[in-house]
PDB file of N, CA and C in Angstrom:
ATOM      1  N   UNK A   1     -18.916  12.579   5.397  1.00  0.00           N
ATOM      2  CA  UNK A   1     -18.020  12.312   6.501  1.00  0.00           C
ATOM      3  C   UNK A   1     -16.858  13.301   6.473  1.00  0.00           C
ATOM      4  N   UNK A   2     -16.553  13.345   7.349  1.00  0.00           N
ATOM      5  CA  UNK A   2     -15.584  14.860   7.792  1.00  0.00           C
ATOM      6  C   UNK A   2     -14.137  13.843   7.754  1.00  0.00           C
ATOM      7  N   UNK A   3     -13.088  14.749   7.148  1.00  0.00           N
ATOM      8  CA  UNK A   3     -11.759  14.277   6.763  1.00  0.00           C
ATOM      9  C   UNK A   3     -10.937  14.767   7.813  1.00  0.00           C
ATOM     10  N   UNK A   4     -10.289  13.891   8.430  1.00  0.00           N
ATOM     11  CA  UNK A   4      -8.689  14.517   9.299  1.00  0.00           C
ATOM     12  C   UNK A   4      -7.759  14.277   8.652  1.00  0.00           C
ATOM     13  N   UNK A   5      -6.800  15.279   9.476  1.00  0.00           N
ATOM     14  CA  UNK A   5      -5.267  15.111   8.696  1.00  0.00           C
ATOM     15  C   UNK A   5      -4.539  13.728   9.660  1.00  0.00           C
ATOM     16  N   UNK A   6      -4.114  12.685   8.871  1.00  0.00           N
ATOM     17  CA  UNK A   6      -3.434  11.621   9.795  1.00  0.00           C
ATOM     18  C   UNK A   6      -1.817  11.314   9.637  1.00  0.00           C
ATOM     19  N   UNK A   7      -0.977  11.239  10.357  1.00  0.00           N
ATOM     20  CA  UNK A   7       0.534  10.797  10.172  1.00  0.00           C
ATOM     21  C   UNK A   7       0.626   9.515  10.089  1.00  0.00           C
ATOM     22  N   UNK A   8       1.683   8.821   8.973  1.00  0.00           N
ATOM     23  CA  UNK A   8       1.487   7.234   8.984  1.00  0.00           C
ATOM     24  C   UNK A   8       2.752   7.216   8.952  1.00  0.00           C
ATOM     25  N   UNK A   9       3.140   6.020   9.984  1.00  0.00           N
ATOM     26  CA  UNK A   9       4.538   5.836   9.798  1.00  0.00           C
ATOM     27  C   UNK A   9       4.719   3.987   9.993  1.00  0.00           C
ATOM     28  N   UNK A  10       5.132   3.883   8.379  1.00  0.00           N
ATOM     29  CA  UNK A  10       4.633   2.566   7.840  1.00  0.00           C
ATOM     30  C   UNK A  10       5.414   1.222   8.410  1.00  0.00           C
ATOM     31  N   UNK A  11       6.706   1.715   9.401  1.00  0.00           N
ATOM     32  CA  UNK A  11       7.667   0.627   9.508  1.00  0.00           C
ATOM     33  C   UNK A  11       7.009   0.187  10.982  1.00  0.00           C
ATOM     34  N   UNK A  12       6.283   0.870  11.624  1.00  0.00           N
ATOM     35  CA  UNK A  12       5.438   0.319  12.706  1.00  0.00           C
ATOM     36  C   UNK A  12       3.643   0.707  12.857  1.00  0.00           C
ATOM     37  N   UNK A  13       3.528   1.012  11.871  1.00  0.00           N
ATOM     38  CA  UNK A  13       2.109   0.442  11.585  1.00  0.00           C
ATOM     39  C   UNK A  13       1.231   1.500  12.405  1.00  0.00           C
ATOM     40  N   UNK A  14       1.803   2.831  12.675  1.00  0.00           N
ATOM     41  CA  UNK A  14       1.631   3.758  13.602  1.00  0.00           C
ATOM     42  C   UNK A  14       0.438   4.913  12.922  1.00  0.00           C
ATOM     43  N   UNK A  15      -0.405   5.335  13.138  1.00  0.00           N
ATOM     44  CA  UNK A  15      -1.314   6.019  12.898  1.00  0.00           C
ATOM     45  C   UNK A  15      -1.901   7.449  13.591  1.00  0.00           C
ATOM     46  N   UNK A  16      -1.222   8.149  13.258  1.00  0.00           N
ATOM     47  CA  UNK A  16      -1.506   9.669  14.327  1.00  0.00           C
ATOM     48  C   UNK A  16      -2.044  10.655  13.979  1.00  0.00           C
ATOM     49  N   UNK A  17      -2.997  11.630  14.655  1.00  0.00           N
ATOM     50  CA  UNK A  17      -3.065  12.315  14.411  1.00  0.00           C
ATOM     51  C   UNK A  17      -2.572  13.746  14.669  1.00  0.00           C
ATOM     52  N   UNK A  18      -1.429  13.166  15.316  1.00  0.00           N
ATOM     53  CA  UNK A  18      -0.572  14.855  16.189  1.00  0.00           C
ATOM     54  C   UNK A  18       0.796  14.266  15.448  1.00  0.00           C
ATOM     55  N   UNK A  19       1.337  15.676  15.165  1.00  0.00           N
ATOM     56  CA  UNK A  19       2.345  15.315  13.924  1.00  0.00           C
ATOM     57  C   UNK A  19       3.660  14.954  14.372  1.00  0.00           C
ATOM     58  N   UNK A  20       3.801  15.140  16.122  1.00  0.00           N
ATOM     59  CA  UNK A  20       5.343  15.367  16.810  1.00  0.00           C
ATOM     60  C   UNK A  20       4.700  13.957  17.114  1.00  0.00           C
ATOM     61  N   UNK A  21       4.113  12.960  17.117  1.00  0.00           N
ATOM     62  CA  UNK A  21       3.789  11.499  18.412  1.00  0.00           C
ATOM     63  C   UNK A  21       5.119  10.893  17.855  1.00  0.00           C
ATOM     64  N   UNK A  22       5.592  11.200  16.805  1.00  0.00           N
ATOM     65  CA  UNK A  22       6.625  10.008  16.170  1.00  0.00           C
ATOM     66  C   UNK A  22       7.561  10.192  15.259  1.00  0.00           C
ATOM     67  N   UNK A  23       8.136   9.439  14.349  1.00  0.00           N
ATOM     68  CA  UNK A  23       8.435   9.494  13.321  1.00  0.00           C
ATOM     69  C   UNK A  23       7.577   9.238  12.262  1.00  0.00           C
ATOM     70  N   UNK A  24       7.546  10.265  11.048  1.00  0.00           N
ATOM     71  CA  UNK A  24       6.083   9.079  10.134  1.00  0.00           C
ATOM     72  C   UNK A  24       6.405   9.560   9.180  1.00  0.00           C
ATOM     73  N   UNK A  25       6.098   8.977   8.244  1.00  0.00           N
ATOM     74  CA  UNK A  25       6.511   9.016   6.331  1.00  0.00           C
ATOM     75  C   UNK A  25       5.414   9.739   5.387  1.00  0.00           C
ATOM     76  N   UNK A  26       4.218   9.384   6.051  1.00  0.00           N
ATOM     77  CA  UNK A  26       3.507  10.132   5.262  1.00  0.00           C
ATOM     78  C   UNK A  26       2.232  10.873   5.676  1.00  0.00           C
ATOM     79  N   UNK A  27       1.779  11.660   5.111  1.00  0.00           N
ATOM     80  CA  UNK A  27       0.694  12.519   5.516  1.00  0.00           C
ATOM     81  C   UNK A  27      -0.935  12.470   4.436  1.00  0.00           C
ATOM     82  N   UNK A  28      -1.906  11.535   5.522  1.00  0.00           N
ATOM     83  CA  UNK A  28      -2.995  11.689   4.557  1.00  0.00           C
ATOM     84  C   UNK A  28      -4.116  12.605   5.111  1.00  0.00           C
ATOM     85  N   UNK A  29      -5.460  12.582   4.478  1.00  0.00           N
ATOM     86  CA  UNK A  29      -6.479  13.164   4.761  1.00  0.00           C
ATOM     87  C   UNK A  29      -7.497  12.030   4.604  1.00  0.00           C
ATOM     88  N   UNK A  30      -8.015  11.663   5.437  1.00  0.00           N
ATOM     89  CA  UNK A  30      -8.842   9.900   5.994  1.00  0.00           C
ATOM     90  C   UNK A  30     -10.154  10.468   6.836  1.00  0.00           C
ATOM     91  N   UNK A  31     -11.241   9.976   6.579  1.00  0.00           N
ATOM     92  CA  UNK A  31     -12.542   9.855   7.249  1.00  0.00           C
ATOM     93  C   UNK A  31     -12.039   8.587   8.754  1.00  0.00           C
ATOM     94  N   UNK A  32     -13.303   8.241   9.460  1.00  0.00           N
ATOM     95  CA  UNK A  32     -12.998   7.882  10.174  1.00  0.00           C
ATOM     96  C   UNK A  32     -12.593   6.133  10.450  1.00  0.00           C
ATOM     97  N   UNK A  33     -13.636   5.736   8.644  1.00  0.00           N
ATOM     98  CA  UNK A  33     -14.109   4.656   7.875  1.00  0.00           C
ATOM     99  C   UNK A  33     -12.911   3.824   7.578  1.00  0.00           C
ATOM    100  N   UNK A  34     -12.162   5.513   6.960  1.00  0.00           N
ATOM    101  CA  UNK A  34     -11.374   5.115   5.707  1.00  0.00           C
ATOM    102  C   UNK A  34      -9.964   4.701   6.964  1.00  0.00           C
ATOM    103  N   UNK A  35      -9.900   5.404   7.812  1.00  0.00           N
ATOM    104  CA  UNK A  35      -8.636   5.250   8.952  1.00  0.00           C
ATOM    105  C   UNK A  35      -8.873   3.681   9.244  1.00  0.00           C
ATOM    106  N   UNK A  36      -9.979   3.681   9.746  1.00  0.00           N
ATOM    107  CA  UNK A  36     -10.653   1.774  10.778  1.00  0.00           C
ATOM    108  C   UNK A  36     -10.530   0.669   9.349  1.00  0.00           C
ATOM    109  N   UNK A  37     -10.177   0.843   7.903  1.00  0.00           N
ATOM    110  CA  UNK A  37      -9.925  -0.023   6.721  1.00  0.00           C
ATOM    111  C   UNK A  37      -8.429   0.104   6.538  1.00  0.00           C
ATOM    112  N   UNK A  38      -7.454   1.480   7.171  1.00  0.00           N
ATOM    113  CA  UNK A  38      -5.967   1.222   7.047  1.00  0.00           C
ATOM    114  C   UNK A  38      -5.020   0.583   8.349  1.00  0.00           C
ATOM    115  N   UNK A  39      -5.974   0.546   9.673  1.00  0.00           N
ATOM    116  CA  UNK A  39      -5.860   0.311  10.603  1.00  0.00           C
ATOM    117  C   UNK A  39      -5.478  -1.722  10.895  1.00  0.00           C
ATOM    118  N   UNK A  40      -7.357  -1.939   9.764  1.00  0.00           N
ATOM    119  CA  UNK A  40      -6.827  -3.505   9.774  1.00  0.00           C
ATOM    120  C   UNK A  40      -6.067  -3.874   8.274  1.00  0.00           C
ATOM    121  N   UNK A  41      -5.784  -3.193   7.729  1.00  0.00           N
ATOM    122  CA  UNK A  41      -4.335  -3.665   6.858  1.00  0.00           C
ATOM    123  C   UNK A  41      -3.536  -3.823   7.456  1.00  0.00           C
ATOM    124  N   UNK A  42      -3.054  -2.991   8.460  1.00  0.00           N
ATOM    125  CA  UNK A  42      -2.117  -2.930   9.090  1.00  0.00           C
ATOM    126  C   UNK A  42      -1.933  -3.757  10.144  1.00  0.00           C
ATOM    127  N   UNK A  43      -3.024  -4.461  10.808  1.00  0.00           N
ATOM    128  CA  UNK A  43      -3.153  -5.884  11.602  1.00  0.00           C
ATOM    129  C   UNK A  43      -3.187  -6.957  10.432  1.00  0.00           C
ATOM    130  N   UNK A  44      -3.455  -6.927   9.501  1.00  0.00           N
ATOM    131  CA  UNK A  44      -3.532  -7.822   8.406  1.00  0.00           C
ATOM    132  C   UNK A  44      -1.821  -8.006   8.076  1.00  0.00           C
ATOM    133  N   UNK A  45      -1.272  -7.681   7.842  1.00  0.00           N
ATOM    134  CA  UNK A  45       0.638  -7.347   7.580  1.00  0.00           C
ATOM    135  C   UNK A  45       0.986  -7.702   8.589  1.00  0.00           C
ATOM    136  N   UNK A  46       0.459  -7.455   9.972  1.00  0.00           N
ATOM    137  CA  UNK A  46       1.493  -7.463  11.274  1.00  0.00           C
ATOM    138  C   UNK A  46       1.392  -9.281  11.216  1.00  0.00           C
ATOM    139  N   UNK A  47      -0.022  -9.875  11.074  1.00  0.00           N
ATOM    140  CA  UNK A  47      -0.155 -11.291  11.100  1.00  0.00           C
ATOM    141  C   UNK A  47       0.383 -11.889  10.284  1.00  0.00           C
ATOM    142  N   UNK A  48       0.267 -11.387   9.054  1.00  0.00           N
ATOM    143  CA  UNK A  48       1.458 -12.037   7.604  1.00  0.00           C
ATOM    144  C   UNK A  48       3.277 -12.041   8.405  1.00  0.00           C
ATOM    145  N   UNK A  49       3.531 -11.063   8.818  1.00  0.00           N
ATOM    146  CA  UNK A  49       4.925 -10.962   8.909  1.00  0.00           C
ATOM    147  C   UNK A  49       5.625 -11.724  10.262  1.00  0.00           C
ATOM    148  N   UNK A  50       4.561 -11.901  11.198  1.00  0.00           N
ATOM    149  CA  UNK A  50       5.079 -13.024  12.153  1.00  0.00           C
ATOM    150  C   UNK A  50       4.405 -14.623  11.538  1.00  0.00           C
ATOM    151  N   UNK A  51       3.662 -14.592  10.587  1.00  0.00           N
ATOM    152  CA  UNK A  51       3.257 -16.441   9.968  1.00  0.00           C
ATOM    153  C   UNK A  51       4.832 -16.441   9.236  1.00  0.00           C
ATOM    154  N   UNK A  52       5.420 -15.210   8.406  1.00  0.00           N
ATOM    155  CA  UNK A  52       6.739 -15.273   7.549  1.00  0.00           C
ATOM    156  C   UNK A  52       7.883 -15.564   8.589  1.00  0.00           C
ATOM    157  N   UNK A  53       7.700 -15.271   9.962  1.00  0.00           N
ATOM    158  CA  UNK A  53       8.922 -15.257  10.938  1.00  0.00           C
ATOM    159  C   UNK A  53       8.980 -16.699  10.781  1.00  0.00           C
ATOM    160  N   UNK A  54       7.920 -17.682  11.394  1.00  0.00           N
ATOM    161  CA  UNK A  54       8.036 -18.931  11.528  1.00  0.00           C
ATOM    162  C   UNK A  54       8.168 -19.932  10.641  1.00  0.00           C
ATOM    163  N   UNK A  55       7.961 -19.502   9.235  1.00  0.00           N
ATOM    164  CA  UNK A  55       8.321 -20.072   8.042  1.00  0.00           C
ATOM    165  C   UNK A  55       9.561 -20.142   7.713  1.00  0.00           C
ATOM    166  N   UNK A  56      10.147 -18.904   8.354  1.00  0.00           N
ATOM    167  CA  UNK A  56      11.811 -18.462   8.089  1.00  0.00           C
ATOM    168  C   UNK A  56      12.523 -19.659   8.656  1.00  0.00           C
ATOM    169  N   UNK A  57      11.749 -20.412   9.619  1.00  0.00           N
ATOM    170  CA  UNK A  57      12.558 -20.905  10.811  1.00  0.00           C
ATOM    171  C   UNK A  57      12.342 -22.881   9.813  1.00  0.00           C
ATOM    172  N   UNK A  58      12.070 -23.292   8.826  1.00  0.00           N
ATOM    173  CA  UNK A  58      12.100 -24.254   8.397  1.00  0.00           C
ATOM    174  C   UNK A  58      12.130 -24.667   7.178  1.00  0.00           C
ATOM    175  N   UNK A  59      13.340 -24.796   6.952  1.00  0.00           N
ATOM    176  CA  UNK A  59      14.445 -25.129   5.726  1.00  0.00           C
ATOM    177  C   UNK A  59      13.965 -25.303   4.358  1.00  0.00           C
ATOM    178  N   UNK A  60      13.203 -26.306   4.557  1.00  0.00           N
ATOM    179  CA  UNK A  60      13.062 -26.850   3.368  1.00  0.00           C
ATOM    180  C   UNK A  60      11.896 -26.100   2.899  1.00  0.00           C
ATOM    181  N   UNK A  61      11.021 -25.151   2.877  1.00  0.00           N
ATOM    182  CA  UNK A  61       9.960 -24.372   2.505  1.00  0.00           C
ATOM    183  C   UNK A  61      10.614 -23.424   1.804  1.00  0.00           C
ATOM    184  N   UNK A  62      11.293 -23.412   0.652  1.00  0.00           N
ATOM    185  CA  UNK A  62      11.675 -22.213   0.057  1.00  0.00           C
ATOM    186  C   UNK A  62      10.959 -20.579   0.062  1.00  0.00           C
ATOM    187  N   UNK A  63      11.518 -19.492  -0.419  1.00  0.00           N
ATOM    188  CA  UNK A  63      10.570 -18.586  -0.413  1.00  0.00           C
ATOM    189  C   UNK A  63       9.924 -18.074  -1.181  1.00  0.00           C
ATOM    190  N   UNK A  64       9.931 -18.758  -2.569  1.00  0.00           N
ATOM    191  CA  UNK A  64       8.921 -17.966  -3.301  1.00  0.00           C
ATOM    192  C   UNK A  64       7.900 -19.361  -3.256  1.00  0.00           C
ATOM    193  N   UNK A  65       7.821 -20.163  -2.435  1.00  0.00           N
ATOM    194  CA  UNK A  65       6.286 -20.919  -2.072  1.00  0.00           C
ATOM    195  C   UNK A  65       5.904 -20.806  -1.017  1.00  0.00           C
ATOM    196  N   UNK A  66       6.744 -19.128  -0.313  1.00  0.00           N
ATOM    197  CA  UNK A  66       5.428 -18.607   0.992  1.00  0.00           C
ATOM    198  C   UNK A  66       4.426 -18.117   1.015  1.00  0.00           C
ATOM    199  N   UNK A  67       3.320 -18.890   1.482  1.00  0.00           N
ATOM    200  CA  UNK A  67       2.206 -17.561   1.137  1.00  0.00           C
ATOM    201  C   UNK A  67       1.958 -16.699   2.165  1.00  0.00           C
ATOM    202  N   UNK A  68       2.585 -16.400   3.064  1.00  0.00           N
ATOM    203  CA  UNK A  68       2.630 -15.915   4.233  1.00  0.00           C
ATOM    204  C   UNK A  68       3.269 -14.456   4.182  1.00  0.00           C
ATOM    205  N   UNK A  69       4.406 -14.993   2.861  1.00  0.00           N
ATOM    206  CA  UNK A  69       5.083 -13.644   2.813  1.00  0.00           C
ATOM    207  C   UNK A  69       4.264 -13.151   1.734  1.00  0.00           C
ATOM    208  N   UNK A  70       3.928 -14.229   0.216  1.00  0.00           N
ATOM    209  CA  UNK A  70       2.750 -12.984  -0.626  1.00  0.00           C
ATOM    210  C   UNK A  70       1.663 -12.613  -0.217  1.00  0.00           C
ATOM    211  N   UNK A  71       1.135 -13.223   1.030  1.00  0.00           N
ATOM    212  CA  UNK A  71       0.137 -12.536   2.006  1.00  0.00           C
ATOM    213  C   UNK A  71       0.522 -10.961   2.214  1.00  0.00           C
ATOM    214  N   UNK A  72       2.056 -10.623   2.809  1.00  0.00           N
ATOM    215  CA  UNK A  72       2.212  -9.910   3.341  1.00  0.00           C
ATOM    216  C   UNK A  72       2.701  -8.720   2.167  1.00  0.00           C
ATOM    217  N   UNK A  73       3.101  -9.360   1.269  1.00  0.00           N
ATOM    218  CA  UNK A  73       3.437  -8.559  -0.109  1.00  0.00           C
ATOM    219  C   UNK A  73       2.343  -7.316  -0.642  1.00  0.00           C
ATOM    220  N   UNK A  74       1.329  -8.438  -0.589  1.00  0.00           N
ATOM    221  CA  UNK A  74      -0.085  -8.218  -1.095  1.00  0.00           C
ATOM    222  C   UNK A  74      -0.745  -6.901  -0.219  1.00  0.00           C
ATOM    223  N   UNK A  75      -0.525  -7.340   0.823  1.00  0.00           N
ATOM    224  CA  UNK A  75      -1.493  -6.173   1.887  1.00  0.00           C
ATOM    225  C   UNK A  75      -0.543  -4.973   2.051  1.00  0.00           C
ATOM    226  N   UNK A  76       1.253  -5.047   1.637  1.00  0.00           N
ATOM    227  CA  UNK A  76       1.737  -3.796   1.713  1.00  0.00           C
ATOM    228  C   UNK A  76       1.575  -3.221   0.279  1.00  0.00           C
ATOM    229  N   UNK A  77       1.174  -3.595  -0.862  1.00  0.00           N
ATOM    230  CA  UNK A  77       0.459  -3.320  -1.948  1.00  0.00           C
ATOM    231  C   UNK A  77      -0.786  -2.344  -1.395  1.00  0.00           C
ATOM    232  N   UNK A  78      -1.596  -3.099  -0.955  1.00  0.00           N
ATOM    233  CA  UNK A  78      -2.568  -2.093  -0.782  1.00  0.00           C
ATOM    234  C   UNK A  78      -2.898  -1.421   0.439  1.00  0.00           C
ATOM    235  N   UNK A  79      -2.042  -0.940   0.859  1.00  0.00           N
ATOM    236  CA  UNK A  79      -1.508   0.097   2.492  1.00  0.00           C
ATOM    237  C   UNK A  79      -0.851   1.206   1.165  1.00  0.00           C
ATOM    238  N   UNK A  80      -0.107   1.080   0.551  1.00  0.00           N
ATOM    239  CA  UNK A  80       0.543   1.846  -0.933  1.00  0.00           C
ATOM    240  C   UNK A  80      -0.355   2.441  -1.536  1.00  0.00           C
ATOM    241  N   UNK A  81      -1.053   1.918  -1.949  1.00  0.00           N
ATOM    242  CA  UNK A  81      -1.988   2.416  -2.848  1.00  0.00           C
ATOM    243  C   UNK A  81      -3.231   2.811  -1.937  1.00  0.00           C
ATOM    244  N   UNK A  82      -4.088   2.361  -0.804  1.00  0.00           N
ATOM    245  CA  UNK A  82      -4.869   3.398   0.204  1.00  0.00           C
ATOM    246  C   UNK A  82      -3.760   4.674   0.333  1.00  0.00           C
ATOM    247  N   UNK A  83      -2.146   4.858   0.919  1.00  0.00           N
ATOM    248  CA  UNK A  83      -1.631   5.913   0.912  1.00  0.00           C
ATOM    249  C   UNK A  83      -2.103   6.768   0.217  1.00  0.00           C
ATOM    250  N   UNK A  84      -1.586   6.129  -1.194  1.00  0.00           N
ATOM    251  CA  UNK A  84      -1.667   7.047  -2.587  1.00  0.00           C
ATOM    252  C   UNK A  84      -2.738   8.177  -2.708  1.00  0.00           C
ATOM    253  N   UNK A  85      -4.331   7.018  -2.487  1.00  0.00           N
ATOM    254  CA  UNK A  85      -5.477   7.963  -2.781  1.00  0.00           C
ATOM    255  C   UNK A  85      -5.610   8.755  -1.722  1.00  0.00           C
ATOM    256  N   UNK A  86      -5.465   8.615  -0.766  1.00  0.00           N
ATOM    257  CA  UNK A  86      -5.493   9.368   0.403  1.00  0.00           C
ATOM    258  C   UNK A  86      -4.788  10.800   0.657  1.00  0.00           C
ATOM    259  N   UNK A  87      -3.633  10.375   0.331  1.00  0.00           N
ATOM    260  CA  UNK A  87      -2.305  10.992   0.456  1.00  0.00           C
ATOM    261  C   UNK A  87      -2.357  12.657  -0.073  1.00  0.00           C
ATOM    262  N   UNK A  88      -1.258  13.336   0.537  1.00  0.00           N
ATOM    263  CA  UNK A  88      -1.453  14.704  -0.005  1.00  0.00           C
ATOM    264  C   UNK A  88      -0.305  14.487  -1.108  1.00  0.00           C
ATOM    265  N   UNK A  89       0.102  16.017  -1.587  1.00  0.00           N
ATOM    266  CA  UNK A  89       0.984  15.795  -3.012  1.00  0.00           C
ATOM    267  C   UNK A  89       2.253  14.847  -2.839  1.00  0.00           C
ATOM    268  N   UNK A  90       2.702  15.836  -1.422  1.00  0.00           N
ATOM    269  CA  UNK A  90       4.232  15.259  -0.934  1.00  0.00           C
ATOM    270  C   UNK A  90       3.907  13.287  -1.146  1.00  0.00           C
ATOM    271  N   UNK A  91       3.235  13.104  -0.077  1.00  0.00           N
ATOM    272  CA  UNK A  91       2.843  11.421  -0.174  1.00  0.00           C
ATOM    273  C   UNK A  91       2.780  10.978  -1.711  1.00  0.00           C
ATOM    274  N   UNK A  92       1.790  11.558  -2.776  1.00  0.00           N
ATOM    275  CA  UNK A  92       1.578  10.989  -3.854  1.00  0.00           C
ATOM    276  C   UNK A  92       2.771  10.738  -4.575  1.00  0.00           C
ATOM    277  N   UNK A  93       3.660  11.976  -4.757  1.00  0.00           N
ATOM    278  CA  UNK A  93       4.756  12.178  -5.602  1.00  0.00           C
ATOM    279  C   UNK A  93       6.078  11.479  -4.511  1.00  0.00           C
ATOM    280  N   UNK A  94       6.220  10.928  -3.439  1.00  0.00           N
ATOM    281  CA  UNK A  94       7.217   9.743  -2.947  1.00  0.00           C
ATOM    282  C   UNK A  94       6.832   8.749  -3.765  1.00  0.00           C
ATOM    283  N   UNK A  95       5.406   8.163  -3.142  1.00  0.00           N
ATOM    284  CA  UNK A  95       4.701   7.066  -3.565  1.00  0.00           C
ATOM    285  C   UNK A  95       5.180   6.670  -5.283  1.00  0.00           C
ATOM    286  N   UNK A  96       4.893   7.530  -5.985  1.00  0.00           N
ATOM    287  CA  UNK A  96       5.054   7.331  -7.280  1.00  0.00           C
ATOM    288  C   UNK A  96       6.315   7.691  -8.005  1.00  0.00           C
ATOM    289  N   UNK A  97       7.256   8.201  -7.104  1.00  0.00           N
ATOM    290  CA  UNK A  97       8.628   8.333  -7.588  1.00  0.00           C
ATOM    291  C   UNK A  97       9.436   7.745  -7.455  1.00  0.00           C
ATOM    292  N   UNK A  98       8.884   6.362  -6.175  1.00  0.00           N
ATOM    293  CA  UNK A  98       9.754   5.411  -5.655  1.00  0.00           C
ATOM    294  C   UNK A  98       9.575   3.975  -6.459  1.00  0.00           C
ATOM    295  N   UNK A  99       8.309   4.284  -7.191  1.00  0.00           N
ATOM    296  CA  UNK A  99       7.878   3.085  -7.677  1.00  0.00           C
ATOM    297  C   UNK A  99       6.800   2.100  -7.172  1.00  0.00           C
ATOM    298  N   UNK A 100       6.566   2.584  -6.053  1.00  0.00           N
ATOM    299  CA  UNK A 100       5.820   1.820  -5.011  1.00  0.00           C
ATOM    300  C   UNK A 100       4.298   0.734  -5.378  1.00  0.00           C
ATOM    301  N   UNK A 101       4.290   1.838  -6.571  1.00  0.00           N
ATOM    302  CA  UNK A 101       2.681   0.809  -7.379  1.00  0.00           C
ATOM    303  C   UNK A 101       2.543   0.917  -8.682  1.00  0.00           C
ATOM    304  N   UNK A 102       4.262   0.753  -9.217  1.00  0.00           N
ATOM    305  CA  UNK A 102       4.464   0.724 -10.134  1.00  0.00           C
ATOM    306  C   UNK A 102       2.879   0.565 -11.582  1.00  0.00           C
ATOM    307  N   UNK A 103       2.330  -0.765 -11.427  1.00  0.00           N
ATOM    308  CA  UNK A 103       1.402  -0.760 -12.293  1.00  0.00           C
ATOM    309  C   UNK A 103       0.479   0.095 -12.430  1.00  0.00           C
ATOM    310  N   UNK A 104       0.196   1.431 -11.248  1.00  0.00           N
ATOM    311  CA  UNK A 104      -0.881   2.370 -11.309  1.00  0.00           C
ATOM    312  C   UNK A 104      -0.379   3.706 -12.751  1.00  0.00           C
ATOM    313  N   UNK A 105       0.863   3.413 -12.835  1.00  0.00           N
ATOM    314  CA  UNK A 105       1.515   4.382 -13.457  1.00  0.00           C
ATOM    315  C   UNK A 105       1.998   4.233 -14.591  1.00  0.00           C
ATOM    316  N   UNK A 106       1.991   3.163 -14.874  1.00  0.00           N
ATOM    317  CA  UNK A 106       2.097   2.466 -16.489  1.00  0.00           C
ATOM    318  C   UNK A 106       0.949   3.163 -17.324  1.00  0.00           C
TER     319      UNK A 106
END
């Protein structure tokens, strides 16, 4: 399968392949497979983070017994780490200088 160059810009879940469409954080090289598996992470997070909106909205549910938000924890875990392998140097060396998957680097 033939690789494109893709722009990801992670705070809206944005996926490009023309480098001016936006603002974007990082730069990978993705089949067409591997794009349509970061695509529904990224519907996977968007659904975690509005189930976390409405959780927000009732008191007595503290937050470390949301699973809505370690739903959403979880899937920006691995949007991080698809980056990572994907990713060119610039991407790898943010990714791993920020801490982002911490345990890959231990």
């Amino acid at each position: 399968m033939e690789r494109k160059t893709y722009y990801i810009s992670l705070a809206d879940g944005n996926i490009s392949q023309v480098k001016s469409a936006a603002s974007w954080n990082y730069q990978i090289q993705a089949t067409d497979e591997e794009i349509t598996q970061l695509r529904e992470l990224f519907d996977q997070n968007y659904s975690s983070d509005w189930q976390s909106f409405w959780r927000s909205h009732i008191p007595y549910v503290e937050y470390h017994f949301d699973r809505p938000n370690d739903g959403y924890d979880n899937g920006l875990q691995q949007v991080f780490k698809m980056l990572y392998e994907l990713g060119d140097e610039e991407t790898k060396a943010h990714i791993k200088n920020q801490g982002l998957l911490e345990d890959r680097f231990e």
